[in-house]
Protein backbone atom coordinates (compact mmCIF):
# COMPACT_ATOMS: atom_id res chain seq x y z
CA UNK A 1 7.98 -27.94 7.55
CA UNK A 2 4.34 -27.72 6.39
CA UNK A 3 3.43 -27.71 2.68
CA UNK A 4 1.79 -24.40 3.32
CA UNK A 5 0.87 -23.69 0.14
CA UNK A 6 -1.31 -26.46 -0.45
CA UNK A 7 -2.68 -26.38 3.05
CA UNK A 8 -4.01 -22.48 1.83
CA UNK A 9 -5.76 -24.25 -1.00
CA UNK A 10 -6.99 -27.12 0.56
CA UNK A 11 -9.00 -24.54 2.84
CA UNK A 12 -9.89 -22.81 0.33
CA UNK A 13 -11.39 -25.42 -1.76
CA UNK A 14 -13.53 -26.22 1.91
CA UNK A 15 -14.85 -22.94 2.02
CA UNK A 16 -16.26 -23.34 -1.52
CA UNK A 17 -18.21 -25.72 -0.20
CA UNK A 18 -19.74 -23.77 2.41
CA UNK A 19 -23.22 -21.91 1.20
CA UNK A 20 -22.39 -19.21 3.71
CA UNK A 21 -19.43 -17.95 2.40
CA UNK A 22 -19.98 -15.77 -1.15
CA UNK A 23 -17.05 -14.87 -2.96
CA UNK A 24 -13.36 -13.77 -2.25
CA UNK A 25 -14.17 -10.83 0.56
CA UNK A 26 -16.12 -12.85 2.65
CA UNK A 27 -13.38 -16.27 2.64
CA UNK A 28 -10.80 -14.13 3.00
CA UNK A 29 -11.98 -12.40 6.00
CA UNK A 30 -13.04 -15.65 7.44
CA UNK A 31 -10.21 -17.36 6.37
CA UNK A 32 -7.76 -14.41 8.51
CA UNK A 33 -9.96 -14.23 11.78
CA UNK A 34 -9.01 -18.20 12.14
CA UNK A 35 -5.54 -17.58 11.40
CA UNK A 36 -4.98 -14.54 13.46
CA UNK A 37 -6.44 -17.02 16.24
CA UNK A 38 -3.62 -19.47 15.12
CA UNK A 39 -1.15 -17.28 15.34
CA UNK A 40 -2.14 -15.93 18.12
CA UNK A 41 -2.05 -18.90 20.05
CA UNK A 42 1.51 -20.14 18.59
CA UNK A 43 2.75 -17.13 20.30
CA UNK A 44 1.37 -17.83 23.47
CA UNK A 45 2.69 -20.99 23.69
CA UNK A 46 5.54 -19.38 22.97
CA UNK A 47 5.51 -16.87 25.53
CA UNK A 48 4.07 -19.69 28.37
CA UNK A 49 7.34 -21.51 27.80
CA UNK A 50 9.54 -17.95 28.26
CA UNK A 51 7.31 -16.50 31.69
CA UNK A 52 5.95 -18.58 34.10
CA UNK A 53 3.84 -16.02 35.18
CA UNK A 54 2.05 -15.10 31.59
CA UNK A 55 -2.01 -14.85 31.26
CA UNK A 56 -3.53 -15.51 28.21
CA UNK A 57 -6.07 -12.25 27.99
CA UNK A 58 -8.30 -14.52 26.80
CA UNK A 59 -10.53 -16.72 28.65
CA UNK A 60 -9.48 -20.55 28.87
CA UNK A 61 -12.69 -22.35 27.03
CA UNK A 62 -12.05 -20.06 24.03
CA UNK A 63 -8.39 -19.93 23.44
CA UNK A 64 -7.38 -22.09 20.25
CA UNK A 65 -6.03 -24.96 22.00
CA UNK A 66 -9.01 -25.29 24.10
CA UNK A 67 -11.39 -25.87 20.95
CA UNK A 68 -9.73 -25.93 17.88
CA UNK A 69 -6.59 -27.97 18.57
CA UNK A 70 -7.94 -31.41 18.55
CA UNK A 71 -8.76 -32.60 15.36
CA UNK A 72 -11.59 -34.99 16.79
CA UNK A 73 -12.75 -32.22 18.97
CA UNK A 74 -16.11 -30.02 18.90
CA UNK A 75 -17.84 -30.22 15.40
CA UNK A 76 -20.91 -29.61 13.46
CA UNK A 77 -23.91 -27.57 14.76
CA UNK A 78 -22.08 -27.71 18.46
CA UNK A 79 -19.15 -26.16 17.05
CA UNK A 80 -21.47 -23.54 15.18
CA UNK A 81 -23.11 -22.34 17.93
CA UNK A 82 -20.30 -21.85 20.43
CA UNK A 83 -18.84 -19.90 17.51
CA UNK A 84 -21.58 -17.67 16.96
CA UNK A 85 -22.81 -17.60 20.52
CA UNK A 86 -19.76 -17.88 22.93
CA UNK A 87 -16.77 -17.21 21.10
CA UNK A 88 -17.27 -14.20 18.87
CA UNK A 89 -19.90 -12.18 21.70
CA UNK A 90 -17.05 -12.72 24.38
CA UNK A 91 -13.86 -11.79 21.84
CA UNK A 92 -15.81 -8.38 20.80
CA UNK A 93 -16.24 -7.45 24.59
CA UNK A 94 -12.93 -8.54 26.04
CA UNK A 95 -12.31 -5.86 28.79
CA UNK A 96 -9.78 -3.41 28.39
CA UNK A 97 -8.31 -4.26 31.85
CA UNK A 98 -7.11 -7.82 30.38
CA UNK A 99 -4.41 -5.13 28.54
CA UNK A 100 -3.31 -4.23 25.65
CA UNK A 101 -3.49 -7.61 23.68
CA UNK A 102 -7.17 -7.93 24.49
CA UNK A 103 -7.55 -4.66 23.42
CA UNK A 104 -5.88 -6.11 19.99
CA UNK A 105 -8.08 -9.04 19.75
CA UNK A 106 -11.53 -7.20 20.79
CA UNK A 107 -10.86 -4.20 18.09
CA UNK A 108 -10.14 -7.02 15.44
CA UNK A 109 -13.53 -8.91 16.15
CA UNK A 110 -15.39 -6.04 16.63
CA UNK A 111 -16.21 -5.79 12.47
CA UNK A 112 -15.49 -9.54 12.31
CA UNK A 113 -17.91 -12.25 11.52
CA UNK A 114 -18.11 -15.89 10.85
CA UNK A 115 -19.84 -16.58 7.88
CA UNK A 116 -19.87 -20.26 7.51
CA UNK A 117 -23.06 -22.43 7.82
CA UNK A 118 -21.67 -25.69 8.29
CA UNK A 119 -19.72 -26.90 11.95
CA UNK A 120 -18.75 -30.07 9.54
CA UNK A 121 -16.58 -28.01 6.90
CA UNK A 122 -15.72 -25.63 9.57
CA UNK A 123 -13.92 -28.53 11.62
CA UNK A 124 -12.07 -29.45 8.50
CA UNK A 125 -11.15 -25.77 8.01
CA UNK A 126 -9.33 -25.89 11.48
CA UNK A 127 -7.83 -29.33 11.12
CA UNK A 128 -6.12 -27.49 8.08
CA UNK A 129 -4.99 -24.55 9.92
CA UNK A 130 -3.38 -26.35 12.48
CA UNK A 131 -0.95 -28.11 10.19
CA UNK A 132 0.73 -24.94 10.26
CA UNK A 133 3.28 -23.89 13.53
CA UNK A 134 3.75 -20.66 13.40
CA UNK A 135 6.56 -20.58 15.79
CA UNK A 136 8.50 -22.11 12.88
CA UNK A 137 10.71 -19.98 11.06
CA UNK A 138 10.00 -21.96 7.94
CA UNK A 139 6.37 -22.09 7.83
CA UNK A 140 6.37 -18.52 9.35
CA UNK A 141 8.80 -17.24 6.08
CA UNK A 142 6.34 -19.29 3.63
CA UNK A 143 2.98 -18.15 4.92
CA UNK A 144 4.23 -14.88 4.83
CA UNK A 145 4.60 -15.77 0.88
CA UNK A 146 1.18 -17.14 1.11
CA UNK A 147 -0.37 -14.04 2.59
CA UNK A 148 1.21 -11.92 0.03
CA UNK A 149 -1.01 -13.50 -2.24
CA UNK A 150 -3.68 -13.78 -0.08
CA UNK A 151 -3.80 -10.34 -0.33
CA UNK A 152 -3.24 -10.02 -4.35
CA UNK A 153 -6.78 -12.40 -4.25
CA UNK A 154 -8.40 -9.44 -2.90
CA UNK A 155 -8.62 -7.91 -6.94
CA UNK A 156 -12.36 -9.41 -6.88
CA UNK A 157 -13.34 -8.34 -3.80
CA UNK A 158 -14.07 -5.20 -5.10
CA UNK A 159 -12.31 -2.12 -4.42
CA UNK A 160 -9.29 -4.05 -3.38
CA UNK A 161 -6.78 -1.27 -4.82
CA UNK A 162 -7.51 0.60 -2.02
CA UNK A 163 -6.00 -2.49 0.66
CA UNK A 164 -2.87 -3.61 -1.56
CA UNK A 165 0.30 -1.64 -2.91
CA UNK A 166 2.86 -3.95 -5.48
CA UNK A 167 5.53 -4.92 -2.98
CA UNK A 168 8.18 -3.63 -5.71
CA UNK A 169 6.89 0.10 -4.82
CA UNK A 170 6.74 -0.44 -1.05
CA UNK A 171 10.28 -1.77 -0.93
CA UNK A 172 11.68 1.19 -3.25
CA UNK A 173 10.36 3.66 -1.49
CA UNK A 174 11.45 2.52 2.37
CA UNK A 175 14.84 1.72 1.06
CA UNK A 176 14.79 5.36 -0.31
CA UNK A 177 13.67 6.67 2.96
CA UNK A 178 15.68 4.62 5.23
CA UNK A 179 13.53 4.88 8.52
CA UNK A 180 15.95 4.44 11.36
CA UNK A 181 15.36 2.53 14.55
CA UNK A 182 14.37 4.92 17.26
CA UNK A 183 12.31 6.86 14.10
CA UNK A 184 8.29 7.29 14.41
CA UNK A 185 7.10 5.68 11.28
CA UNK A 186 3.24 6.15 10.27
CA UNK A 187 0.80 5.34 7.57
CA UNK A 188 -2.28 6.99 7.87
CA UNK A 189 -4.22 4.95 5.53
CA UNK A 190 -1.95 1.76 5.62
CA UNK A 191 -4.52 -1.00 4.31
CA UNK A 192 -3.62 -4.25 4.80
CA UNK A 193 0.05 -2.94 6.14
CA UNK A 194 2.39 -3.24 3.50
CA UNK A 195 4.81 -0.43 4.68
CA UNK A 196 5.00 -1.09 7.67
CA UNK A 197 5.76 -4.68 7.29
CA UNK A 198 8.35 -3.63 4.60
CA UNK A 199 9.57 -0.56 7.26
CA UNK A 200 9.71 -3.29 10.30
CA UNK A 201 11.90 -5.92 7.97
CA UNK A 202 14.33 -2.98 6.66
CA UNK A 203 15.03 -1.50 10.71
CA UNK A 204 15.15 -5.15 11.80
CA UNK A 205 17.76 -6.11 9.16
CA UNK A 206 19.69 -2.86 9.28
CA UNK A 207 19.43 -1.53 12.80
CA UNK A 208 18.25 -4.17 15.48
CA UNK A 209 20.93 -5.41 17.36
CA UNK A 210 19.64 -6.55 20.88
CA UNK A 211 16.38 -7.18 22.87
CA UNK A 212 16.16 -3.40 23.35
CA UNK A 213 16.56 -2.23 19.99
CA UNK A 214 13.61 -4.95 19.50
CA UNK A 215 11.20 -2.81 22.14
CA UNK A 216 12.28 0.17 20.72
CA UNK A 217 11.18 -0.86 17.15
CA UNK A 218 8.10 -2.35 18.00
CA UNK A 219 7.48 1.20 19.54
CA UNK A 220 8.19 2.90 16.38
CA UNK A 221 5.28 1.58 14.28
CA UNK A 222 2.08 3.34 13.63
CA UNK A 223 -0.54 2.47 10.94
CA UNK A 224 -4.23 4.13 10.52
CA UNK A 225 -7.06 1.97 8.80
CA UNK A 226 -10.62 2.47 8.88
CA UNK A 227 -11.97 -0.30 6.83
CA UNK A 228 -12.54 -3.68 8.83
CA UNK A 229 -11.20 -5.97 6.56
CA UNK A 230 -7.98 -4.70 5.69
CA UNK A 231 -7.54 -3.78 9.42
CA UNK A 232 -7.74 -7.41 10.38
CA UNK A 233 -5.38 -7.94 7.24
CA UNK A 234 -3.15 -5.37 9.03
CA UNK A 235 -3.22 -6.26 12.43
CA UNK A 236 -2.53 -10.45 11.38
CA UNK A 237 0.61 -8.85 9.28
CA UNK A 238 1.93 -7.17 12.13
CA UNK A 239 1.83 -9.91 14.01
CA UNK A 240 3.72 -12.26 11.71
CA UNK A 241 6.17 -9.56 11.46
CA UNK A 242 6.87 -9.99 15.36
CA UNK A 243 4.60 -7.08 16.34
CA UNK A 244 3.33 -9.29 19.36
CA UNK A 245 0.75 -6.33 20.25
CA UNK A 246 0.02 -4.21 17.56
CA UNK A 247 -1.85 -1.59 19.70
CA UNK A 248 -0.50 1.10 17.33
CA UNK A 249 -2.33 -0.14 14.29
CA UNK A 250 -5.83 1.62 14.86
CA UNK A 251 -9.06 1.19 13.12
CA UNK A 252 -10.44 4.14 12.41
CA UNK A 253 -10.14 7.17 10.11
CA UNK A 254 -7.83 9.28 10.13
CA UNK A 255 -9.20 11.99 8.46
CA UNK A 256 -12.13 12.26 10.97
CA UNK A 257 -9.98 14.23 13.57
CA UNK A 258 -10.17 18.04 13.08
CA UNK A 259 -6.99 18.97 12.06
CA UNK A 260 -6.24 21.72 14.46
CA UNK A 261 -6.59 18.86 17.54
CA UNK A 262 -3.08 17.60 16.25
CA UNK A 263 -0.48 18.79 18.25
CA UNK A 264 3.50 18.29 18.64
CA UNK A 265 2.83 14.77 20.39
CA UNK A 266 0.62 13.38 16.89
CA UNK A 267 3.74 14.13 14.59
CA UNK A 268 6.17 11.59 12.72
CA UNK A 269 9.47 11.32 11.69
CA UNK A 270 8.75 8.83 8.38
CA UNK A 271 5.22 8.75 6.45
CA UNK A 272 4.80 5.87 4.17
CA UNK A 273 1.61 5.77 2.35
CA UNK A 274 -1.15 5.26 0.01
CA UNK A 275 -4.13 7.33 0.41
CA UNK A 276 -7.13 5.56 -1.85
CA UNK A 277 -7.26 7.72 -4.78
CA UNK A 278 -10.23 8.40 -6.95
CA UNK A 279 -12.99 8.45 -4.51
CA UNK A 280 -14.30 10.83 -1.63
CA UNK A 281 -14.99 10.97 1.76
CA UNK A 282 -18.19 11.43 3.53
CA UNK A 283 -20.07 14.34 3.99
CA UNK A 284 -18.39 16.66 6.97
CA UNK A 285 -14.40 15.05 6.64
CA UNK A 286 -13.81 18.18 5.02
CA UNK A 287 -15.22 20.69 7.83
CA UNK A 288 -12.41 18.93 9.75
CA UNK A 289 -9.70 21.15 6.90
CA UNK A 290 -9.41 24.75 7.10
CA UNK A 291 -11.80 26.35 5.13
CA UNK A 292 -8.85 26.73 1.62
CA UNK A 293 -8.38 23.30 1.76
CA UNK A 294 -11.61 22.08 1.60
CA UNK A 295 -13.01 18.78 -0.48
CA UNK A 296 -14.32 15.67 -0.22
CA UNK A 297 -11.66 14.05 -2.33
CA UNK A 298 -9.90 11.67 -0.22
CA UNK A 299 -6.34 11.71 -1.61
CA UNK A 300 -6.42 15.62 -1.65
CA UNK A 301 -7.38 15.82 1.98
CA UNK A 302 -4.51 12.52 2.68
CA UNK A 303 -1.59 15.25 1.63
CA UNK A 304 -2.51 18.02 3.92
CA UNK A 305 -2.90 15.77 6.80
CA UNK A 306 0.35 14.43 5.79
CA UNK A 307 2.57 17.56 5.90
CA UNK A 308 0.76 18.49 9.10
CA UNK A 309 1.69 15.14 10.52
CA UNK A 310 5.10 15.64 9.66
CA UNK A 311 8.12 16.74 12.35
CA UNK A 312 10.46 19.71 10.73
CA UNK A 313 12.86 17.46 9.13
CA UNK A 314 10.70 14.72 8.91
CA UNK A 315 10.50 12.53 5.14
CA UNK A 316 7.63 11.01 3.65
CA UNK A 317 7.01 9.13 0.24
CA UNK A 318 3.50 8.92 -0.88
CA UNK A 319 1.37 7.37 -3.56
CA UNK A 320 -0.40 9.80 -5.74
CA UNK A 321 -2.30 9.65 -8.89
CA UNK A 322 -1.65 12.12 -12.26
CA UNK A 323 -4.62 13.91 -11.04
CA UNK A 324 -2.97 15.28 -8.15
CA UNK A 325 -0.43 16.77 -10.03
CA UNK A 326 -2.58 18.42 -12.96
CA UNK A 327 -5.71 19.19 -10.70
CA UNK A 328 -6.47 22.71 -10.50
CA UNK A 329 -8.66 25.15 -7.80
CA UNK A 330 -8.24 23.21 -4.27
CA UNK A 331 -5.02 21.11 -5.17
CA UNK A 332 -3.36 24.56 -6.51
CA UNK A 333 -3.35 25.48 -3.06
CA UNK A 334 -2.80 22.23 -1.71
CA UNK A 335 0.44 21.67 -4.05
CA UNK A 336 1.17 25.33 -3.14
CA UNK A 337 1.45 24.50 0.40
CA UNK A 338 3.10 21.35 0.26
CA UNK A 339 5.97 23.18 -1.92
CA UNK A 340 6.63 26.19 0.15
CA UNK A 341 6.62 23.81 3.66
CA UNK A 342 8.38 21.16 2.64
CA UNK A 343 11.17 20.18 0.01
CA UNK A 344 9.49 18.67 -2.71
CA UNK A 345 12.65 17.56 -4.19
CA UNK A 346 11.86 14.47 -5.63
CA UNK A 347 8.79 12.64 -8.08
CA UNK A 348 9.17 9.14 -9.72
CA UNK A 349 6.46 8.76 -12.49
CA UNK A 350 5.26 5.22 -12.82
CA UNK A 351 4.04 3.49 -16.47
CA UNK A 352 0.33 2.48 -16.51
CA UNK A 353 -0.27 -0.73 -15.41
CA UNK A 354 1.89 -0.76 -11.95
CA UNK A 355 -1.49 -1.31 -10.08
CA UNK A 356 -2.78 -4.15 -12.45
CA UNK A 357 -5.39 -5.45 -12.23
CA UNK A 358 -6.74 -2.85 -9.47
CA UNK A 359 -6.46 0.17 -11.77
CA UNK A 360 -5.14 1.37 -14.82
CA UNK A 361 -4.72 5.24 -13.17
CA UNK A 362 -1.11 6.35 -13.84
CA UNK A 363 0.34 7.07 -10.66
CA UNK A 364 3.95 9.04 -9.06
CA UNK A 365 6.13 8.40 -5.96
CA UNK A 366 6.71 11.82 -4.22
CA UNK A 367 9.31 12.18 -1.89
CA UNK A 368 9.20 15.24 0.61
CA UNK A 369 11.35 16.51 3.58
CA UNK A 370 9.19 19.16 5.68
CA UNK A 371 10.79 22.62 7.08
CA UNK A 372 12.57 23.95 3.60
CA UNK A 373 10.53 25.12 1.01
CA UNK A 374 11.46 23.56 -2.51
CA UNK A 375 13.62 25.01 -4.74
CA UNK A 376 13.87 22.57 -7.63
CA UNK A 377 11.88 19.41 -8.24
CA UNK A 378 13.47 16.65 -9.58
CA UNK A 379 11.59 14.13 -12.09
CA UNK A 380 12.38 10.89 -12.97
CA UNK A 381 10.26 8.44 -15.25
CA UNK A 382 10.58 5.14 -14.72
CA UNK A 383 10.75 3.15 -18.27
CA UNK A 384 9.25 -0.23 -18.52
CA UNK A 385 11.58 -3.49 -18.61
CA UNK A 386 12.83 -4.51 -21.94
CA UNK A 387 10.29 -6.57 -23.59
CA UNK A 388 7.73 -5.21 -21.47
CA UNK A 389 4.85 -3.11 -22.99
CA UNK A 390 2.21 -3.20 -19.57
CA UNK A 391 2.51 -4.87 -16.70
CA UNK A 392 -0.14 -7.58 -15.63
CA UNK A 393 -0.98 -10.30 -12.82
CA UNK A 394 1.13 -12.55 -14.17
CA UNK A 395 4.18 -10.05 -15.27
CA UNK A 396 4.15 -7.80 -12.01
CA UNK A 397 6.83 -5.10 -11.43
CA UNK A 398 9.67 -6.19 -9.45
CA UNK A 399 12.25 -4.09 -6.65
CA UNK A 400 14.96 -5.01 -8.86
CA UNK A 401 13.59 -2.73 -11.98
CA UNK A 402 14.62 0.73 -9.20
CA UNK A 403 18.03 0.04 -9.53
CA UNK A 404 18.67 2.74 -11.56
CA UNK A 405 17.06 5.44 -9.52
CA UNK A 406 18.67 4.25 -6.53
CA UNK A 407 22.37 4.50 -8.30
CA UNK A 408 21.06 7.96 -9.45
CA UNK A 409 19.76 9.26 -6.60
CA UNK A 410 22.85 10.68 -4.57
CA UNK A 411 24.53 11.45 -7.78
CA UNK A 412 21.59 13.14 -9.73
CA UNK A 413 22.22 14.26 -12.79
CA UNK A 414 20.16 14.68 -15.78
CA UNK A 415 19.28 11.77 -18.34
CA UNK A 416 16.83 10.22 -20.88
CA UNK A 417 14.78 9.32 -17.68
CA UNK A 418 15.66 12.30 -15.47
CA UNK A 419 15.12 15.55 -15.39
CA UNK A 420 14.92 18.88 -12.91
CA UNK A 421 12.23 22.21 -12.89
CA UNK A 422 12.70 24.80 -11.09
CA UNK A 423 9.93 26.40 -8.45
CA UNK A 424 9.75 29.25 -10.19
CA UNK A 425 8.52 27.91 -13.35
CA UNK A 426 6.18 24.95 -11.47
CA UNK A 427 4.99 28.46 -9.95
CA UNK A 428 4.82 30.16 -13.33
CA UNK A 429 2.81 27.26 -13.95
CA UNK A 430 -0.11 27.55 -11.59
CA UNK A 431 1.42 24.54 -9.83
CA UNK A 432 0.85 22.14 -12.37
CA UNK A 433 3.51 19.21 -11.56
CA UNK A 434 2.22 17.31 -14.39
CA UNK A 435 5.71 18.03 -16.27
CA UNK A 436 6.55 15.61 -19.37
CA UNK A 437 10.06 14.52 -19.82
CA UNK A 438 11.50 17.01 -21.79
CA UNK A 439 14.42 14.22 -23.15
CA UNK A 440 12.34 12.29 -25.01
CA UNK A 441 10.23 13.85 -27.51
CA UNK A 442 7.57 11.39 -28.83
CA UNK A 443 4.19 11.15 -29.80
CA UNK A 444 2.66 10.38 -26.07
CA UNK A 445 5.42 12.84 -24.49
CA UNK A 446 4.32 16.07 -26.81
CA UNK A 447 2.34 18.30 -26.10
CA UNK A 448 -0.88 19.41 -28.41
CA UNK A 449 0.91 22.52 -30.44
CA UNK A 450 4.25 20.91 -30.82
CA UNK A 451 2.45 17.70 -32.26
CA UNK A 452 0.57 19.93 -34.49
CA UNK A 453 3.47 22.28 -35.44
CA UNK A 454 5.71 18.68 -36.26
CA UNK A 455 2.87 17.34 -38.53
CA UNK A 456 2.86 20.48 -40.39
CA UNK A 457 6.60 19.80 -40.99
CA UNK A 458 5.97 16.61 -41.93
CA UNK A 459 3.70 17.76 -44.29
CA UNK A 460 5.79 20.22 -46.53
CA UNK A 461 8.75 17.81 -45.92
CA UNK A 462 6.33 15.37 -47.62
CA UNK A 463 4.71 17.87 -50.38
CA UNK A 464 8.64 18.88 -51.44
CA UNK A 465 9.70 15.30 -51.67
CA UNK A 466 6.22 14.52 -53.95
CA UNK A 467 7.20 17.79 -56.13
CA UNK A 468 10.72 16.54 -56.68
CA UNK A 469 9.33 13.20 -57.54
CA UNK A 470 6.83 14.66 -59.91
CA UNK A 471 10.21 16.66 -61.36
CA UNK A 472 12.29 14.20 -62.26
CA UNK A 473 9.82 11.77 -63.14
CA UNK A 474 8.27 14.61 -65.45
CA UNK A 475 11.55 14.93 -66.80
CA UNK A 476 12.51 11.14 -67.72
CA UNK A 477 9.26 11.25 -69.75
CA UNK A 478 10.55 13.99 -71.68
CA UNK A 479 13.20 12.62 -72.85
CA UNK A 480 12.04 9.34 -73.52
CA UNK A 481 9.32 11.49 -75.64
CA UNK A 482 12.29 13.35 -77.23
CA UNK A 483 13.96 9.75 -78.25
């Protein structure tokens, strides 16, 4: 076994070096192209040794072991220009008749690019790389540690909240949802594919028991991206996750398809997802929306799509931010028509600081089942750890802290942290699912007028106890004057 860990940093510390490569986006996405190329490889070798008959889709001279595997092989400016020249042109227009693994490898190049400037360091990059076999279950298992925080790196490559949700969140809310085997599970706007890696780990543990049940899972995975960098984040994840062609992860958007062209084929039995939150979408997305539903906001636009996408009896669990659930106008009607299609029956609300250090917006797990409309909505709030007053980089939130909403959950019953509305009065309400807990009545659960109303309390509690003080002490002097 490898020490894969220092291997990452090693390369890292290369590609410092390099005056090509400027900051954390662009070495990351160089960094993944080179391993996905790795990887990619391992598996053929793999797959060689299994069928006599396999094809590599891509051409001899610029498979990995034909350049890249010898450590005293092609180097400097040759190795630069067959790079830039040979490899990457010919990887961006593999043709689609090589199948569906070229198709794989062309869609991740086609945003790709190589932005180191020197052969030299790029050799020593690749010597690197190819310390790690990623046919070994041990340096498989530990790079997949390393890409984990591969992808936490991604906090200064700007808006990097949008490619990365805490794995603590991802793994609640598929153990909540328990995707079976043979069940269609999508994310729309999956990033760098952190549900579906955590949704292909819970069906293999639970449910795969044979070489079929292995084709049938591999069938069952579906992820949406339209951003090139998480994509080829995505795509390298599926991969290590024994997705040998991830042909289902797309890149494109998802909100670009009218929403009428969806039809019984397009829908899902499991959504997992994380719309990005807080910005909006291009002009025209929203032409794609019947005409009620209308704005460029993209999280607003994420939840219609997602109850359309949705089979009758399908689940879904999905990210959202506190302004969904206050937001008037657009995402009245939008939480209107979520509630009467679909079972609302269920919304966790997060502390601040979950998403550290992408974003301090508070944010809510909602859990829907589509074809019953909802009759009560349950709330629970999820309380930091003892000892904890925020969460940060170095003090992330972990699985273990949703124990106690998953030993609630099938035996719900109300508590400091839990607590049930009815429809009628979210209704009464205009909608507004921005509901405090109702157990715990403190200064930052209250609302305006019952703050104001206790202060005024306070204050004639206060003013009585001054007045009794003035009594008696009024009194003492009396009779010390009377002495």
């Amino acid at each position: 076994m490898s020490n894969v860990s220092g291997i990452i940093k090693s390369i890292q510390d290369i590609m410092r070096k390099d005056v090509g490569v400027d900051g954390d986006a662009q070495r990351i996405s160089q960094l993944v192209w080179m391993f996905f190329l790795k990887i990619v490889d391992d598996r053929e070798e793999e797959q060689e040794l299994l069928d006599d008959d396999f094809v590599s889709p891509i051409p001899e001279e610029l498979r990995w072991c034909n350049w890249a595997k010898d450590e005293e092989g092609i180097t400097g400016d040759g190795l630069l220009n067959f790079v830039n020249n040979d490899l990457f042109p010919q990887l961006k227009e593999l043709p689609a008749s090589s199948g569906k693994q070229a198709t794989v490898i062309r869609n991740v190049f086609e945003d790709a690019y190589n932005y180191m400037k020197s052969g030299t360091l790029m050799r020593q990059v690749i010597n690197k790389i190819n310390e790690i076999d990623f046919n070994s279950s041990d340096d498989k298992h530990t790079f997949g540690d390393i890409y984990e925080q591969i992808l936490k790196d991604l906090q200064s490559a700007g808006n990097a909240g949008e490619f990365y949700t805490p794995r603590a969140v991802t793994q609640f809310m598929v153990d909540i949802l328990d995707p079976k085997l043979e069940e269609k599970v999508l994310d729309p706007a999956c990033g760098t594919g952190g549900f579906l890696a955590c949704t292909i780990e819970h069906k293999r543990s639970k449910y795969e028991k044979s070489a079929e049940d292995r084709t049938t899972l591999q069938d069952s995975i579906f992820g949406v991206e339209k951003k090139s960098l998480p994509h080829l984040l995505a795509t390298t994840n599926m991969i290590l996750h024994g997705i040998d062609v991830p042909t289902n992860v797309r890149h494109t958007n998802t909100l670009s398809r009218p929403l009428v062209d969806y039809g019984p084929s397009d829908r899902v039995d499991v959504i997992l997802t994380n719309p990005p939150f807080g910005g909006t979408e291009e002009d025209g997305i929203e032409n794609n929306f019947p005409a009620s539903f209308r704005t460029r906001e993209t999280a607003d636009l994420f939840l219609v799509l997602i109850v359309t996408l949705l089979k009758e009896g399908g689940r879904a669990g999905v990210v959202l931010p506190d302004g969904t659930l206050f937001g008037e106008g657009i995402k009245t009607r939008i939480k209107e028509k979520l509630m009467t299609e679909c079972n609302l029956h269920t919304i966790v609300r997060l502390p601040n600081g979950v998403f550290n250090p992408y974003t301090s917006i508070k944010t809510n797990l909602l859990f829907f089942t589509k074809g019953e409309p909802t009759k009560d909505v349950w709330f629970y709030e999820h309380p930091y750890p003892a000892g904890y007053k925020n969460y940060s980089k170095t003090r992330p939130m972990k699985v273990e802290e949703f124990a106690p909403e998953k030993a609630w959950w099938d035996n719900r019953e109300e508590n400091d942290q839990a607590w049930k509305v009815s429809f009628e009065d979210i209704k009464a309400n205009n909608f507004n699912l921005d509901i405090k807990n109702p157990n715990i009545q403190d200064a930052t659960h209250m609302a305006p007028a019952d703050l104001l109303e206790k202060f005024n309390k306070n204050q004639e509690e206060m003013h009585k106890t001054q007045n009794q003080l003035k009594s008696i002490l009024s009194e003492a002097l009396n009779r010390l004057a009377g002495e």
